[in-house]
C-alpha atoms as a PDB file:
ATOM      1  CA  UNK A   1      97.113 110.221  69.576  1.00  0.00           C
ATOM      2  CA  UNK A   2      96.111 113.109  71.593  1.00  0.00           C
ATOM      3  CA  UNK A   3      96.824 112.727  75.252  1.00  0.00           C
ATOM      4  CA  UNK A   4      94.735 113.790  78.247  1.00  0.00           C
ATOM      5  CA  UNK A   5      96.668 115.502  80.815  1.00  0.00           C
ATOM      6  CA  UNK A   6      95.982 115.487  84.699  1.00  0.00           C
ATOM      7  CA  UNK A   7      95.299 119.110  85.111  1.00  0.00           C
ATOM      8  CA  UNK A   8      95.971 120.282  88.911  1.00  0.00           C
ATOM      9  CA  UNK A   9      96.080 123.930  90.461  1.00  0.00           C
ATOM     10  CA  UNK A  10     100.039 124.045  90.144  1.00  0.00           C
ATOM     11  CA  UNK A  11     101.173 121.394  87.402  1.00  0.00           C
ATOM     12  CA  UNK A  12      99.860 119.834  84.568  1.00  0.00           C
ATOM     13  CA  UNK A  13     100.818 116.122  83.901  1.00  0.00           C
ATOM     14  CA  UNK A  14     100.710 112.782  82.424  1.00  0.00           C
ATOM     15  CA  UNK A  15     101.957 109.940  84.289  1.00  0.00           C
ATOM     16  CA  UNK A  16     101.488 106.460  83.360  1.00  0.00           C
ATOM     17  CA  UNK A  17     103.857 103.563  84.515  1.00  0.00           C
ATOM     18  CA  UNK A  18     102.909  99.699  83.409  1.00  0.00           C
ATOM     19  CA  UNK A  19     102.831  97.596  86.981  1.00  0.00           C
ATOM     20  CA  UNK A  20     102.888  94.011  87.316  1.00  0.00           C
ATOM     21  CA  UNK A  21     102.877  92.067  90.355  1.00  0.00           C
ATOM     22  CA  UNK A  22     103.576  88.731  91.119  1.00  0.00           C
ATOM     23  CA  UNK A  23     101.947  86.434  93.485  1.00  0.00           C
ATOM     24  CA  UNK A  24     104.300  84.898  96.694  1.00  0.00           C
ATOM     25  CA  UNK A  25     106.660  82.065  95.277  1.00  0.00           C
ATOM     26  CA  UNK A  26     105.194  83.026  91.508  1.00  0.00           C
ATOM     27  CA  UNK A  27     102.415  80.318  92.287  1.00  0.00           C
ATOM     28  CA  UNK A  28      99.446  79.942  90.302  1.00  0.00           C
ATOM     29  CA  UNK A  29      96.610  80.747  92.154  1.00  0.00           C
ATOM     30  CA  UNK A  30      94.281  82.921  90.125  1.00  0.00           C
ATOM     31  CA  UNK A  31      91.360  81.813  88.579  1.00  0.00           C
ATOM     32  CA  UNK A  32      89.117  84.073  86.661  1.00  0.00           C
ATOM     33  CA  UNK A  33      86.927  84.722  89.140  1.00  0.00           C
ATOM     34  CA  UNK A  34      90.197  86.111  91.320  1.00  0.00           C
ATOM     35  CA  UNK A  35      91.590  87.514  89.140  1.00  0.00           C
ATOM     36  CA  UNK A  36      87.816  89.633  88.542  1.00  0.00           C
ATOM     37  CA  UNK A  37      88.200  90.339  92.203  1.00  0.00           C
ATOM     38  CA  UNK A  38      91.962  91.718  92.383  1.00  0.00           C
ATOM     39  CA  UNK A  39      90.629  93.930  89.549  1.00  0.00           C
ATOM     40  CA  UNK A  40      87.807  94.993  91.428  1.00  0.00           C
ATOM     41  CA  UNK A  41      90.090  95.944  94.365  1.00  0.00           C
ATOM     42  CA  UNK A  42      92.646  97.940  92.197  1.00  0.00           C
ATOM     43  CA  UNK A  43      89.727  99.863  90.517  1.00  0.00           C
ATOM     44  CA  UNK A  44      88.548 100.470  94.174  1.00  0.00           C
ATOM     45  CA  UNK A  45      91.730 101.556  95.316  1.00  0.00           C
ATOM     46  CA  UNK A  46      92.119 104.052  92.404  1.00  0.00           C
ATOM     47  CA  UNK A  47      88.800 105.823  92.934  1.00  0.00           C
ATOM     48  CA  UNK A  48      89.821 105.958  96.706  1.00  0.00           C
ATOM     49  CA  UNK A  49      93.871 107.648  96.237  1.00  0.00           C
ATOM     50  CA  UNK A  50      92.312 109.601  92.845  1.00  0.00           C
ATOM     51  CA  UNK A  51      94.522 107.470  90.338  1.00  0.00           C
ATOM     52  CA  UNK A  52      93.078 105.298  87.484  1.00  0.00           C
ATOM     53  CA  UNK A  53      93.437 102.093  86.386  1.00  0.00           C
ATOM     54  CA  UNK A  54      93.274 101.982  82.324  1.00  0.00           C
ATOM     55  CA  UNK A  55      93.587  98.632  81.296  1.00  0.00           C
ATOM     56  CA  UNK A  56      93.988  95.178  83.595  1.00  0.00           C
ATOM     57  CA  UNK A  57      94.785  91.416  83.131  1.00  0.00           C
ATOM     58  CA  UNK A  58      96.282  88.682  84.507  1.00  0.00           C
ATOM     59  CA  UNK A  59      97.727  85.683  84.394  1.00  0.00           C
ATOM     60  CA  UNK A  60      97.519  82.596  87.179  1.00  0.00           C
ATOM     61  CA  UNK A  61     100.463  84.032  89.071  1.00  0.00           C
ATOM     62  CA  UNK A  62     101.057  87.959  88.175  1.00  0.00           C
ATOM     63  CA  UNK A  63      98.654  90.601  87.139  1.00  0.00           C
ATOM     64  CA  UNK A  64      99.334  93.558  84.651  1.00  0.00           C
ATOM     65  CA  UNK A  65      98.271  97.343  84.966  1.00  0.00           C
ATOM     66  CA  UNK A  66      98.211 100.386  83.222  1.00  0.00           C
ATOM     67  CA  UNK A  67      97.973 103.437  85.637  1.00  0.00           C
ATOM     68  CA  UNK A  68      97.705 107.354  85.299  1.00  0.00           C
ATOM     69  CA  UNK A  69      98.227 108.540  88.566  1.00  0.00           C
ATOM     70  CA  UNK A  70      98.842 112.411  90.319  1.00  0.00           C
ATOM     71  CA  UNK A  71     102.367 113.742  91.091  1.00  0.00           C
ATOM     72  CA  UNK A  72     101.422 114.042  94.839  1.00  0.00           C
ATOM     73  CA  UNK A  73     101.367 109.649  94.303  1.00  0.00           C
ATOM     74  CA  UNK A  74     104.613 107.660  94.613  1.00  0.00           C
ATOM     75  CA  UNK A  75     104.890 104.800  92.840  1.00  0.00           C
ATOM     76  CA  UNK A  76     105.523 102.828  95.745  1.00  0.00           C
ATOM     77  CA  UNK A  77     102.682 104.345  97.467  1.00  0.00           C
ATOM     78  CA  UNK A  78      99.993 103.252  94.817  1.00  0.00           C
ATOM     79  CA  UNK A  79     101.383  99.386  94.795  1.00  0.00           C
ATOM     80  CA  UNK A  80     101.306  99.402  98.561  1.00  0.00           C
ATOM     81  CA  UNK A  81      97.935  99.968  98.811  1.00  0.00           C
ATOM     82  CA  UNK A  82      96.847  97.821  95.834  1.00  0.00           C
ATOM     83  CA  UNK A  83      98.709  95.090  97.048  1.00  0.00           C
ATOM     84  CA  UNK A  84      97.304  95.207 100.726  1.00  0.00           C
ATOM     85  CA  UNK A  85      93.645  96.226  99.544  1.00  0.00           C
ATOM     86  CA  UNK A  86      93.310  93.102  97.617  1.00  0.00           C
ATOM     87  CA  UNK A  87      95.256  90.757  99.350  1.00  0.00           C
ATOM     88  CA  UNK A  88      92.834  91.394 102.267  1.00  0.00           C
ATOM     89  CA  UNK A  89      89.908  91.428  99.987  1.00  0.00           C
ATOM     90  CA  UNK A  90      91.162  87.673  98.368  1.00  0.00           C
ATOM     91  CA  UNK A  91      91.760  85.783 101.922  1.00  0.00           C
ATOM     92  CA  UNK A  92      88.534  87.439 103.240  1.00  0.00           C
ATOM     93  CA  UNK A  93      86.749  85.678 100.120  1.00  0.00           C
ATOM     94  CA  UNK A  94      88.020  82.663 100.746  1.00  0.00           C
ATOM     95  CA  UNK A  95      90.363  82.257  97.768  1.00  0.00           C
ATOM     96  CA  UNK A  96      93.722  80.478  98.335  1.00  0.00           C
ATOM     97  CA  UNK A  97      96.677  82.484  98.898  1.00  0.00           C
ATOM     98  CA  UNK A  98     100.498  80.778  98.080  1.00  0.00           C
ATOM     99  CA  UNK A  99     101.747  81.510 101.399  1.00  0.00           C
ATOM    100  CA  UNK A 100      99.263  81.257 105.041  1.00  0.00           C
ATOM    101  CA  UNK A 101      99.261  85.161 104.935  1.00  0.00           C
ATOM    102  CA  UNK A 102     101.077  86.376 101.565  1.00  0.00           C
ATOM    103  CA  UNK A 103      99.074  86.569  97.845  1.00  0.00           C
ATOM    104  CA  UNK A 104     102.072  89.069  96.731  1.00  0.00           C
ATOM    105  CA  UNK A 105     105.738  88.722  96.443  1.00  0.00           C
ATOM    106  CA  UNK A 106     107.428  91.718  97.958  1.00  0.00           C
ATOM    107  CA  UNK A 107     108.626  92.931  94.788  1.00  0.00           C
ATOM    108  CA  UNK A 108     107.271  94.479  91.620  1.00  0.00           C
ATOM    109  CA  UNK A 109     108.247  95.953  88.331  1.00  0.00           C
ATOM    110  CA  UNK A 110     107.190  99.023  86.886  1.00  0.00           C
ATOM    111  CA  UNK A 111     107.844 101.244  84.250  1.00  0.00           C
ATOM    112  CA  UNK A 112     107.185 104.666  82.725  1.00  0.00           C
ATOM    113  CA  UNK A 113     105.286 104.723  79.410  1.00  0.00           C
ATOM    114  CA  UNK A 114     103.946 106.699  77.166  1.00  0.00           C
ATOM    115  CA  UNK A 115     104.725 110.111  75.047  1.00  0.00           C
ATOM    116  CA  UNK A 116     107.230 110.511  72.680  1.00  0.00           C
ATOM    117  CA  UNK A 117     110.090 108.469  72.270  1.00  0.00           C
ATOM    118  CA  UNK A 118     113.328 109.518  73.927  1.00  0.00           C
ATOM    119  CA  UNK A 119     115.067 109.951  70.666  1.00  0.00           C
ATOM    120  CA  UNK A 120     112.370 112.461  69.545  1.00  0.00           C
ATOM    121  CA  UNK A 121     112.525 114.346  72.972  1.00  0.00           C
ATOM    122  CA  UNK A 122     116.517 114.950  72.828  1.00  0.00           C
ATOM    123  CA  UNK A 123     116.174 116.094  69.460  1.00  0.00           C
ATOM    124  CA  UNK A 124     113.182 118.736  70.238  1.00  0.00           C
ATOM    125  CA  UNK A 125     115.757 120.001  73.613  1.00  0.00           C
ATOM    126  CA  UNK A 126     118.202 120.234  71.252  1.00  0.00           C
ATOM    127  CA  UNK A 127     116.633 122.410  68.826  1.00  0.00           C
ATOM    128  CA  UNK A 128     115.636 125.152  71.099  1.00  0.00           C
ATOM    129  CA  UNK A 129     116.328 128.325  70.651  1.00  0.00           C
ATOM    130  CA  UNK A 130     119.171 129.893  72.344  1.00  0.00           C
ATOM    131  CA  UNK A 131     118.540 133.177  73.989  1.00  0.00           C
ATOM    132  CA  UNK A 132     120.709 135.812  71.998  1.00  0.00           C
END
């Protein structure tokens, strides 16, 4: 599979990470109609911070996301604002939250993904050529 990179004036990149959050108290909340809207608000989000979602889902209490983003982006920067953007967005439509003013747990997991395997990668550094 032939990767598209992030091409920038100083680096060229490909960052994905696999994010899934977790609604307050793991509660299920969603229906498919909010879990439509969360999407929404990530995809809004991403056009906004220039980062892109590339695949979604969900379950009643967690959602799952596949996300290129930029180097100048932190992963804890791009959650952040998903997580407030459509938290906001979901009480302001009248959905029902787990907690008064909480749809998200605090916490999240994430994980790097994609490119060759580590196994492959240590084997290419180690066949380098030395200089002589």
């Amino acid at each position: 599979m032939i990767s598209q990179f992030r091409r920038a004036r100083h680096s060229v990149t490909d960052l994905k990470i696999h994010l899934v959050c977790v609604t307050k108290y793991r509660q299920s909340v969603f229906t498919a109609d909010g879990l439509e809207l969360i999407e929404t608000s990530f995809r809004e989000v991403a056009k906004k911070m220039d980062f892109q979602i590339l695949e979604f889902n969900g379950e009643e209490n967690h959602v799952h996301a596949l996300i290129e983003y930029p180097p100048k982006l932190s992963v804890s920067q791009i959650v952040n604002a998903l997580k407030g953007v459509s938290s906001r967005r979901y009480g302001q439509a009248g959905l029902p939250k787990p907690h008064k003013e909480s749809l998200w747990s605090p916490s999240y997991f994430a994980i790097a993904v994609g490119g060759a395997p580590l196994e492959v990668l240590k084997e290419y550094i180690r066949n380098q050529e030395k200089p002589s």
